[in-house]
PDB file of N, CA and C in Angstrom:
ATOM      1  N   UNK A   1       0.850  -1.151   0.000  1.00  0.00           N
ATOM      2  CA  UNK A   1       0.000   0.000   0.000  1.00  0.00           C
ATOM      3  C   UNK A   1       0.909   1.231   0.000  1.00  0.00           C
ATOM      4  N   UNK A   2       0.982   1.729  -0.849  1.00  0.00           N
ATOM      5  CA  UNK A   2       1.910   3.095  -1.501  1.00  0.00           C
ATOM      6  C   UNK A   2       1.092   4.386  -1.887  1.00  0.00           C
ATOM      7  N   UNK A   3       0.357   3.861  -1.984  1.00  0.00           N
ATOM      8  CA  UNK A   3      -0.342   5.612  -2.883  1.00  0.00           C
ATOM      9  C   UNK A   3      -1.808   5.887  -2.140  1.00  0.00           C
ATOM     10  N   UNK A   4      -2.073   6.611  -2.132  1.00  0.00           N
ATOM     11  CA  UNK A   4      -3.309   7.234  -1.794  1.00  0.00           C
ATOM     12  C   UNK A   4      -4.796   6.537  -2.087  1.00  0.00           C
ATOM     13  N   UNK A   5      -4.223   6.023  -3.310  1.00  0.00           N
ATOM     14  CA  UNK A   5      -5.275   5.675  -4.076  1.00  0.00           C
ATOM     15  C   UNK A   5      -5.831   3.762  -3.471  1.00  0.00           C
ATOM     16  N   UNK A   6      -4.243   3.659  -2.933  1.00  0.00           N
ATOM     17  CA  UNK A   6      -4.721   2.344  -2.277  1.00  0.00           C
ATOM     18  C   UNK A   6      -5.216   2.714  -1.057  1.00  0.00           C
ATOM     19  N   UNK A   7      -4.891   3.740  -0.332  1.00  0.00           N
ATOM     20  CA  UNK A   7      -5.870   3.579   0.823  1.00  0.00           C
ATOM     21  C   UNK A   7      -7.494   3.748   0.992  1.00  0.00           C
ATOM     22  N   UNK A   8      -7.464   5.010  -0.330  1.00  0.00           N
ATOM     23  CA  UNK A   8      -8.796   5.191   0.010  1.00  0.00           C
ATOM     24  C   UNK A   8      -9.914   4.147  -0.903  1.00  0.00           C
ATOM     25  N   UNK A   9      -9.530   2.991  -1.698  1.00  0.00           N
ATOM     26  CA  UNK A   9     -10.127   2.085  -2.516  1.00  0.00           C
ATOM     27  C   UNK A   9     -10.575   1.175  -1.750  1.00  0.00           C
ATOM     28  N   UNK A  10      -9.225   0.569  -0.844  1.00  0.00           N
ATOM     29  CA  UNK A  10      -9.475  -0.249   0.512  1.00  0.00           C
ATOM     30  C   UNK A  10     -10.430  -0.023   1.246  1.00  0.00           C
ATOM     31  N   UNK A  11     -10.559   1.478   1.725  1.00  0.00           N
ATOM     32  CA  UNK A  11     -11.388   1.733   2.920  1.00  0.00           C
ATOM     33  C   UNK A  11     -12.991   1.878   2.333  1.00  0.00           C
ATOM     34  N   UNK A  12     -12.821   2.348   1.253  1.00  0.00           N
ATOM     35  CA  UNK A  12     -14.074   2.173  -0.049  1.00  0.00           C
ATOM     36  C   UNK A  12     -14.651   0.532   0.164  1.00  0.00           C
ATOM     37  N   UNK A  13     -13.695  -0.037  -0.094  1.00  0.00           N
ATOM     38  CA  UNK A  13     -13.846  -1.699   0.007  1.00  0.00           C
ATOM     39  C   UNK A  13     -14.222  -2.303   0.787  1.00  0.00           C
ATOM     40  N   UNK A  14     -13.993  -1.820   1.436  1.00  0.00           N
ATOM     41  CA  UNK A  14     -13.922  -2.756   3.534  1.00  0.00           C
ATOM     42  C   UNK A  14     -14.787  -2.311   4.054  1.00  0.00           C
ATOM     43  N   UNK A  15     -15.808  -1.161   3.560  1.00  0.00           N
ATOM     44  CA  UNK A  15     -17.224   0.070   3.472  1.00  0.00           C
ATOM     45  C   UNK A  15     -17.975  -1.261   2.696  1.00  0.00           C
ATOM     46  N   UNK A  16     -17.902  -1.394   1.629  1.00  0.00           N
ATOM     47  CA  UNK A  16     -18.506  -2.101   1.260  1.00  0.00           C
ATOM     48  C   UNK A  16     -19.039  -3.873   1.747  1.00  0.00           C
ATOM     49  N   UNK A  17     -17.826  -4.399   2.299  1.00  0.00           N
ATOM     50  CA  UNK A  17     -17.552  -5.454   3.009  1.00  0.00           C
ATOM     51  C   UNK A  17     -18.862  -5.461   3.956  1.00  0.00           C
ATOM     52  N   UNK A  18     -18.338  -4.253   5.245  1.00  0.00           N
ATOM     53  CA  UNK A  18     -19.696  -4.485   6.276  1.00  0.00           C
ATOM     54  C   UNK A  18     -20.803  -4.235   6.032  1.00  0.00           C
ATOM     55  N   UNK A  19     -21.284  -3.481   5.131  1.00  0.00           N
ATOM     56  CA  UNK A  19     -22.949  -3.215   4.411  1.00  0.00           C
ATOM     57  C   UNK A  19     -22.942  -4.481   3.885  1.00  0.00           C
ATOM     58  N   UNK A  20     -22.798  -5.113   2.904  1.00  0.00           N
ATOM     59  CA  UNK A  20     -22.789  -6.467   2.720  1.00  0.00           C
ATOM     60  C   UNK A  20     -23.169  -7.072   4.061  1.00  0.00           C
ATOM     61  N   UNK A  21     -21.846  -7.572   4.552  1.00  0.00           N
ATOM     62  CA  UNK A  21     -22.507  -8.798   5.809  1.00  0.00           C
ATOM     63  C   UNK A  21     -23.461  -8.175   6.925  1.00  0.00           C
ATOM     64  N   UNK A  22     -23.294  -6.690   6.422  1.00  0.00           N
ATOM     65  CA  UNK A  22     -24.775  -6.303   7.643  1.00  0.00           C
ATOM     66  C   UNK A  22     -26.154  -6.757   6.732  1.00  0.00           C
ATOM     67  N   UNK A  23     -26.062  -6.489   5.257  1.00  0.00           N
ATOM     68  CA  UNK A  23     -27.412  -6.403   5.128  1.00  0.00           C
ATOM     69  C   UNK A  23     -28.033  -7.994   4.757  1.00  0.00           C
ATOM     70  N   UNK A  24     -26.374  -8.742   4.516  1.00  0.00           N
ATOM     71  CA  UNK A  24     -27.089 -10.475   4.364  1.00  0.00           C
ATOM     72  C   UNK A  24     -27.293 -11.094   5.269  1.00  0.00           C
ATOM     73  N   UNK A  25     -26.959 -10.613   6.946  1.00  0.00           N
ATOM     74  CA  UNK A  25     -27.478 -11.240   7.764  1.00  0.00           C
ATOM     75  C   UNK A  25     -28.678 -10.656   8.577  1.00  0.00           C
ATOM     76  N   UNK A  26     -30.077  -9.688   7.997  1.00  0.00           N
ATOM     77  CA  UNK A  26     -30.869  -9.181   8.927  1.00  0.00           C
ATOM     78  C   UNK A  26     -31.930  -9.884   7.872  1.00  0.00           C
ATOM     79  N   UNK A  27     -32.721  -9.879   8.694  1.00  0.00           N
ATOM     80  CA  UNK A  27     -34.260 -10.844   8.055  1.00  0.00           C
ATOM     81  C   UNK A  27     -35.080  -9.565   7.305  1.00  0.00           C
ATOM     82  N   UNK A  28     -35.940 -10.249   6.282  1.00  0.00           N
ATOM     83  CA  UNK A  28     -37.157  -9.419   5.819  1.00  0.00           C
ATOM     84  C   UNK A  28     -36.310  -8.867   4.643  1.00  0.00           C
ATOM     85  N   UNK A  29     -36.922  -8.248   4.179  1.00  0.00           N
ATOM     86  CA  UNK A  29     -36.598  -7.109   2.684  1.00  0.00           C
ATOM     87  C   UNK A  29     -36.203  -5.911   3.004  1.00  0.00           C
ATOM     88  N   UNK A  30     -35.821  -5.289   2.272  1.00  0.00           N
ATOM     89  CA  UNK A  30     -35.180  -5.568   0.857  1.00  0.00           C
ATOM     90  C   UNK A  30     -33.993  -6.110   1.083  1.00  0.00           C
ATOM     91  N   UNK A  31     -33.416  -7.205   0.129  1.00  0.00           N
ATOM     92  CA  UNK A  31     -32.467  -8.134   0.151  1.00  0.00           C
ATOM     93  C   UNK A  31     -31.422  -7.744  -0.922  1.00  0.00           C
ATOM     94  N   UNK A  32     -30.963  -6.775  -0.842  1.00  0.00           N
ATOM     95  CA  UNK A  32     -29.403  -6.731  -2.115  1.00  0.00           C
ATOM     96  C   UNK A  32     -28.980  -7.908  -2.849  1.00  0.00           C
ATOM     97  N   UNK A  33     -29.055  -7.807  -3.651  1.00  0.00           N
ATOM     98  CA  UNK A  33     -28.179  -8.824  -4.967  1.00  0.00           C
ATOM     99  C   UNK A  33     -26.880  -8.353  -4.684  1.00  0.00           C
ATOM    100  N   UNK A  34     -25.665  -9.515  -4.933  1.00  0.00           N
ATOM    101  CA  UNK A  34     -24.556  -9.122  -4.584  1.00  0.00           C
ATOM    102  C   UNK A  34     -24.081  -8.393  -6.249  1.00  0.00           C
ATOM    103  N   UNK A  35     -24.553  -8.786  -6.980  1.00  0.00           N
ATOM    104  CA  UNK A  35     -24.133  -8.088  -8.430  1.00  0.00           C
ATOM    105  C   UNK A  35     -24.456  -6.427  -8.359  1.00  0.00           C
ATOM    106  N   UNK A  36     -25.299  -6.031  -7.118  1.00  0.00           N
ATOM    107  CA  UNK A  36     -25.101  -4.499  -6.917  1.00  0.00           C
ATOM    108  C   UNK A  36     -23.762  -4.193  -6.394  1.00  0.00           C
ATOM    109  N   UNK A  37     -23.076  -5.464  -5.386  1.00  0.00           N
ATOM    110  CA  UNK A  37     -21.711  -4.875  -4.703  1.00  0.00           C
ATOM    111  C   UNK A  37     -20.876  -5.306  -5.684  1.00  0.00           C
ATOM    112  N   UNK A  38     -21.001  -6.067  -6.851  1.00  0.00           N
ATOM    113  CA  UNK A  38     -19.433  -6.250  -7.841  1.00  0.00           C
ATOM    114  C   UNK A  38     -19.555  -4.815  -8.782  1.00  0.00           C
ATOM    115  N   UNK A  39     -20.392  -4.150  -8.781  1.00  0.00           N
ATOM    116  CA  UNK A  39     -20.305  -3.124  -9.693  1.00  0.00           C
ATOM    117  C   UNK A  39     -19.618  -2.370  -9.207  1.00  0.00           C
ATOM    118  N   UNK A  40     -19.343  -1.656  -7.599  1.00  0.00           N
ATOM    119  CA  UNK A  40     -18.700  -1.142  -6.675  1.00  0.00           C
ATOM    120  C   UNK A  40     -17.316  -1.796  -6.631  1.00  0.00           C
ATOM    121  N   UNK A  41     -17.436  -2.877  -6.289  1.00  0.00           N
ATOM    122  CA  UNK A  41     -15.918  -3.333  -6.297  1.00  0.00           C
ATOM    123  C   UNK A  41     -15.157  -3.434  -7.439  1.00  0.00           C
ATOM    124  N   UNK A  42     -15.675  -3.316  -8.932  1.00  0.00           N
ATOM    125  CA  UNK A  42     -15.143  -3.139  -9.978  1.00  0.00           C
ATOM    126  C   UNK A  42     -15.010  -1.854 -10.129  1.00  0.00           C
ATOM    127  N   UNK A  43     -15.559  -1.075  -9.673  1.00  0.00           N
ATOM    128  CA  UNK A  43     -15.025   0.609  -9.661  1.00  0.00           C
ATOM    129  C   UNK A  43     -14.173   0.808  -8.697  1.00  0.00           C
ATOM    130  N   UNK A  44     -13.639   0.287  -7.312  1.00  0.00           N
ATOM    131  CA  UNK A  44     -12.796   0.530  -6.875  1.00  0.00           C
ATOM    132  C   UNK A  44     -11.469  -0.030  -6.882  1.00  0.00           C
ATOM    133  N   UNK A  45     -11.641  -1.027  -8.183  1.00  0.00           N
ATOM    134  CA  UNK A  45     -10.250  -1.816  -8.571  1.00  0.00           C
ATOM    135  C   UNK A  45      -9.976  -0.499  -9.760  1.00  0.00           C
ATOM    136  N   UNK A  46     -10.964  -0.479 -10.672  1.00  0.00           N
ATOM    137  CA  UNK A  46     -10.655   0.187 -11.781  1.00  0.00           C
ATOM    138  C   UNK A  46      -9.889   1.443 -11.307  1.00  0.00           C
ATOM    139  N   UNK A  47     -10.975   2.354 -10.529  1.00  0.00           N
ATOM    140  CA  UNK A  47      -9.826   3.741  -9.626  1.00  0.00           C
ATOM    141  C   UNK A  47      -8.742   3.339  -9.208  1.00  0.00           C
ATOM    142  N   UNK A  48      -7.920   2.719  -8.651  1.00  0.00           N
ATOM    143  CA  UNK A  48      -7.152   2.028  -7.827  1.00  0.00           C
ATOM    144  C   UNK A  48      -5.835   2.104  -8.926  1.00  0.00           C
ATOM    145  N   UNK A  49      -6.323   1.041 -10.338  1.00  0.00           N
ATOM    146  CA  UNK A  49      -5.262   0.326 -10.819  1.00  0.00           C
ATOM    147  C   UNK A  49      -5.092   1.867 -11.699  1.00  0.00           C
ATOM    148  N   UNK A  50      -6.464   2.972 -11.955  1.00  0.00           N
ATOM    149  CA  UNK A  50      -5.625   4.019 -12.919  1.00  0.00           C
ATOM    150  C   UNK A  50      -4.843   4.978 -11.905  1.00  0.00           C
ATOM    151  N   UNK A  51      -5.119   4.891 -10.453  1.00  0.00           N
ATOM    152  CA  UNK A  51      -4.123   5.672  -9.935  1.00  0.00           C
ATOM    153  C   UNK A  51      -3.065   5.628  -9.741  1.00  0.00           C
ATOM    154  N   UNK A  52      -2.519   4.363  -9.817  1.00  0.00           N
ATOM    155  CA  UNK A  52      -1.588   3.617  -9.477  1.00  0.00           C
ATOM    156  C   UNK A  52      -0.804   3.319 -10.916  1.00  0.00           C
ATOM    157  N   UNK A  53      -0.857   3.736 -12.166  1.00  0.00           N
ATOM    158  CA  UNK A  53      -0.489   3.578 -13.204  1.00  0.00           C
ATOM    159  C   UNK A  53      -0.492   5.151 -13.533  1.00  0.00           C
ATOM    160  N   UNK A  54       0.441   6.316 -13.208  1.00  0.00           N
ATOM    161  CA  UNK A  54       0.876   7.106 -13.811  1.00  0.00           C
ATOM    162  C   UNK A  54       1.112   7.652 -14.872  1.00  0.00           C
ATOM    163  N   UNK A  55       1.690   6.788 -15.718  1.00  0.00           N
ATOM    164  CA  UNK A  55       2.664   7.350 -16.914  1.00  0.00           C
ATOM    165  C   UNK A  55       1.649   7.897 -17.994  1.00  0.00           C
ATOM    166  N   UNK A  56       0.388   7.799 -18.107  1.00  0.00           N
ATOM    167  CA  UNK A  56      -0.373   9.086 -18.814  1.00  0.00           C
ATOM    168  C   UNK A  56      -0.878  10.567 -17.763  1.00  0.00           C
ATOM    169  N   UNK A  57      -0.469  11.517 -18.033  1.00  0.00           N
ATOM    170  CA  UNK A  57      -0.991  12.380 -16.972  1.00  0.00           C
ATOM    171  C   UNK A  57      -2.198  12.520 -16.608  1.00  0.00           C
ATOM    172  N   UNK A  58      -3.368  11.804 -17.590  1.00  0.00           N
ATOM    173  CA  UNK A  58      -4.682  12.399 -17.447  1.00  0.00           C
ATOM    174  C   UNK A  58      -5.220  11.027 -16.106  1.00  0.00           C
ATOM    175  N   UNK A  59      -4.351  10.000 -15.952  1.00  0.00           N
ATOM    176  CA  UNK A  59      -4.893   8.929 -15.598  1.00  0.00           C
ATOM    177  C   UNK A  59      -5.202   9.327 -13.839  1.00  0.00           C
ATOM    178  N   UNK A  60      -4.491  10.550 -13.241  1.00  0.00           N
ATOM    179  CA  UNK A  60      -5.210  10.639 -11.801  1.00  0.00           C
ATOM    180  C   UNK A  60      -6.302  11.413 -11.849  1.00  0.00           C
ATOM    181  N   UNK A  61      -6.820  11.994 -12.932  1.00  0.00           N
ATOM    182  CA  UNK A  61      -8.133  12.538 -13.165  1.00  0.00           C
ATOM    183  C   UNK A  61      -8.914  11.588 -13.393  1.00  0.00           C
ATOM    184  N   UNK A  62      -8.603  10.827 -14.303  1.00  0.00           N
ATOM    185  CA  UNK A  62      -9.536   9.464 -14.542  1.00  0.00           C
ATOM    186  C   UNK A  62      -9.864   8.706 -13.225  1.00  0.00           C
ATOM    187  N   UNK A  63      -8.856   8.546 -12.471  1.00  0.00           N
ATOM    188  CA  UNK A  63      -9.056   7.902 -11.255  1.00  0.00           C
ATOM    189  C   UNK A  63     -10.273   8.034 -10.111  1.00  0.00           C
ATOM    190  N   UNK A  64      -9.660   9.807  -9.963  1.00  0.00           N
ATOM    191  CA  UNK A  64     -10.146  10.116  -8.972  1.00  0.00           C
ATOM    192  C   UNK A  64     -11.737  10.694  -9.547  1.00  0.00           C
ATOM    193  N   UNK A  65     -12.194  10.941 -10.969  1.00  0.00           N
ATOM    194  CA  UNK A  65     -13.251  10.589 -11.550  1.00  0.00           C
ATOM    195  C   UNK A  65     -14.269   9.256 -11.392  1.00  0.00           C
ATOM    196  N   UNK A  66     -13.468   8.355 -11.857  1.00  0.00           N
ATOM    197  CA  UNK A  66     -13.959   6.480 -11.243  1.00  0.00           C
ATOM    198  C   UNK A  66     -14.320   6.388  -9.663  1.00  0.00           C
ATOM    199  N   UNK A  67     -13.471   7.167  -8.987  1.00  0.00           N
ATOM    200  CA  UNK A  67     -13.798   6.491  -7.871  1.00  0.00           C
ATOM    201  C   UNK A  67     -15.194   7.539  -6.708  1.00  0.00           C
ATOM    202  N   UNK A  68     -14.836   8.950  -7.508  1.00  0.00           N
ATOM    203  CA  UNK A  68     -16.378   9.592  -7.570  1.00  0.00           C
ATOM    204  C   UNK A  68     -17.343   9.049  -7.959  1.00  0.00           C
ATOM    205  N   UNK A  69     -17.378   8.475  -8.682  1.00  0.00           N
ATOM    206  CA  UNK A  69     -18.501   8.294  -9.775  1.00  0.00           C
ATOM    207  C   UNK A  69     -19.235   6.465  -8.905  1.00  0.00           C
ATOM    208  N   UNK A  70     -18.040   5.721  -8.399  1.00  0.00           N
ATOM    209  CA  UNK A  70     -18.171   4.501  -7.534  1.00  0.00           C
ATOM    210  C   UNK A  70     -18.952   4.951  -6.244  1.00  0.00           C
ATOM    211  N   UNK A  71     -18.469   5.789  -5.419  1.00  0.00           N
ATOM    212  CA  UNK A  71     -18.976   6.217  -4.103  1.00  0.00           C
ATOM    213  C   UNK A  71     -20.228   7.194  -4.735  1.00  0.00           C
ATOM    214  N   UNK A  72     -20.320   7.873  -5.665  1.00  0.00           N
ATOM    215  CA  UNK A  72     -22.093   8.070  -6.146  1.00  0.00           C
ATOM    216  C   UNK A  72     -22.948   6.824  -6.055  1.00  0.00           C
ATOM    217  N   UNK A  73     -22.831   5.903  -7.226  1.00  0.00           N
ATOM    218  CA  UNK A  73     -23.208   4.644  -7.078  1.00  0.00           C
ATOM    219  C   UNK A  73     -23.617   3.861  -5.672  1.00  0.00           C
ATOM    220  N   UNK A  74     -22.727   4.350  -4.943  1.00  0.00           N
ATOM    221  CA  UNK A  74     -22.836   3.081  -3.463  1.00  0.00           C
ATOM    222  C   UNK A  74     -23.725   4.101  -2.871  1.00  0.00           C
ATOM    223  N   UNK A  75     -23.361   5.223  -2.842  1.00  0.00           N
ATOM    224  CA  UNK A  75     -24.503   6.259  -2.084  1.00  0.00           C
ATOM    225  C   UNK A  75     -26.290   6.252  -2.973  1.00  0.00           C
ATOM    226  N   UNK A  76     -26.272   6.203  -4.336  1.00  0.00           N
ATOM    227  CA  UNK A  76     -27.305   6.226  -4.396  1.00  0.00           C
ATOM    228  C   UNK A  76     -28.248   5.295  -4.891  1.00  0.00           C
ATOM    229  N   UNK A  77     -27.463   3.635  -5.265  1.00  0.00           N
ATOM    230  CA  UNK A  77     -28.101   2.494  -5.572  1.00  0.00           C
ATOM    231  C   UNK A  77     -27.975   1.636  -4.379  1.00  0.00           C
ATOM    232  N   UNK A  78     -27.097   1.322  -3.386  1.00  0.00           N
ATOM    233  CA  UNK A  78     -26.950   0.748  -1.946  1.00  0.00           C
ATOM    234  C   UNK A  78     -27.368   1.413  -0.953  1.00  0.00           C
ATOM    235  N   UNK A  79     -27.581   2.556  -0.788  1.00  0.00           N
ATOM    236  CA  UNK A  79     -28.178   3.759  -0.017  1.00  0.00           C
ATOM    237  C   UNK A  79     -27.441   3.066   1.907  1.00  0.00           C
ATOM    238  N   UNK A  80     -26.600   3.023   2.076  1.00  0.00           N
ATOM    239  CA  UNK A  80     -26.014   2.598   3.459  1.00  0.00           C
ATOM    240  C   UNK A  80     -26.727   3.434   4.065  1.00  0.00           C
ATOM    241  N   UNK A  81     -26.805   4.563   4.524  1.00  0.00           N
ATOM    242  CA  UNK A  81     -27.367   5.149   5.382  1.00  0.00           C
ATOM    243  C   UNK A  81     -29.112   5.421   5.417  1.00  0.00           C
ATOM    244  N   UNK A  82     -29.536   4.901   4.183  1.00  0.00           N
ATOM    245  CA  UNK A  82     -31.123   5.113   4.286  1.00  0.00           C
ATOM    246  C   UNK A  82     -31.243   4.376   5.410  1.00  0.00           C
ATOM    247  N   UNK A  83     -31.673   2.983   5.509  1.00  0.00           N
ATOM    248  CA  UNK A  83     -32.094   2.150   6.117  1.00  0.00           C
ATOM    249  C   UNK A  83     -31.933   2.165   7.410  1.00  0.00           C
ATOM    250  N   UNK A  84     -33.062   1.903   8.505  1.00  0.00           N
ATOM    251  CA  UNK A  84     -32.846   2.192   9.590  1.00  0.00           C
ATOM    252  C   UNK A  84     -32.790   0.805  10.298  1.00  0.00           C
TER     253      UNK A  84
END
């Protein structure tokens, strides 16, 4: 873990981790499909691997674009904090 981009993908990740095992172990509905959390975790590999790959300059814009655009997603299709 070297760059920025790995910490905050991880902690993105490991965010994602406990909403997961919180929401597959409480009874009743609504029940998440886990193919809502690979879309997330494929945006926080994708941010990750363009931050972490330099050698075009535009690629930490791209990054830090992806990984906006991931934490939109988790905020407004997983909604963690709606649910009470």
């Amino acid at each position: 873990m070297e760059t920025i981009y790995d910490w905050v993908t991880v902690a993105v990740f490991a965010g994602l981790i406990v909403l997961f095992l919180q929401r597959s172990s409480t009874e009743g509905e609504p029940k998440d499909s886990i193919w809502q959390y690979l879309a997330a975790s494929v945006g926080c590999a994708v941010a990750n691997y363009l931050g972490n790959h330099d050698d075009v300059p535009y690629h930490h814009v791209l990054a830090i674009l992806v990984l906006g655009g991931t934490i939109a997603y988790i905020w407004f299709a997983l909604k963690p904090l709606d649910r009470a």
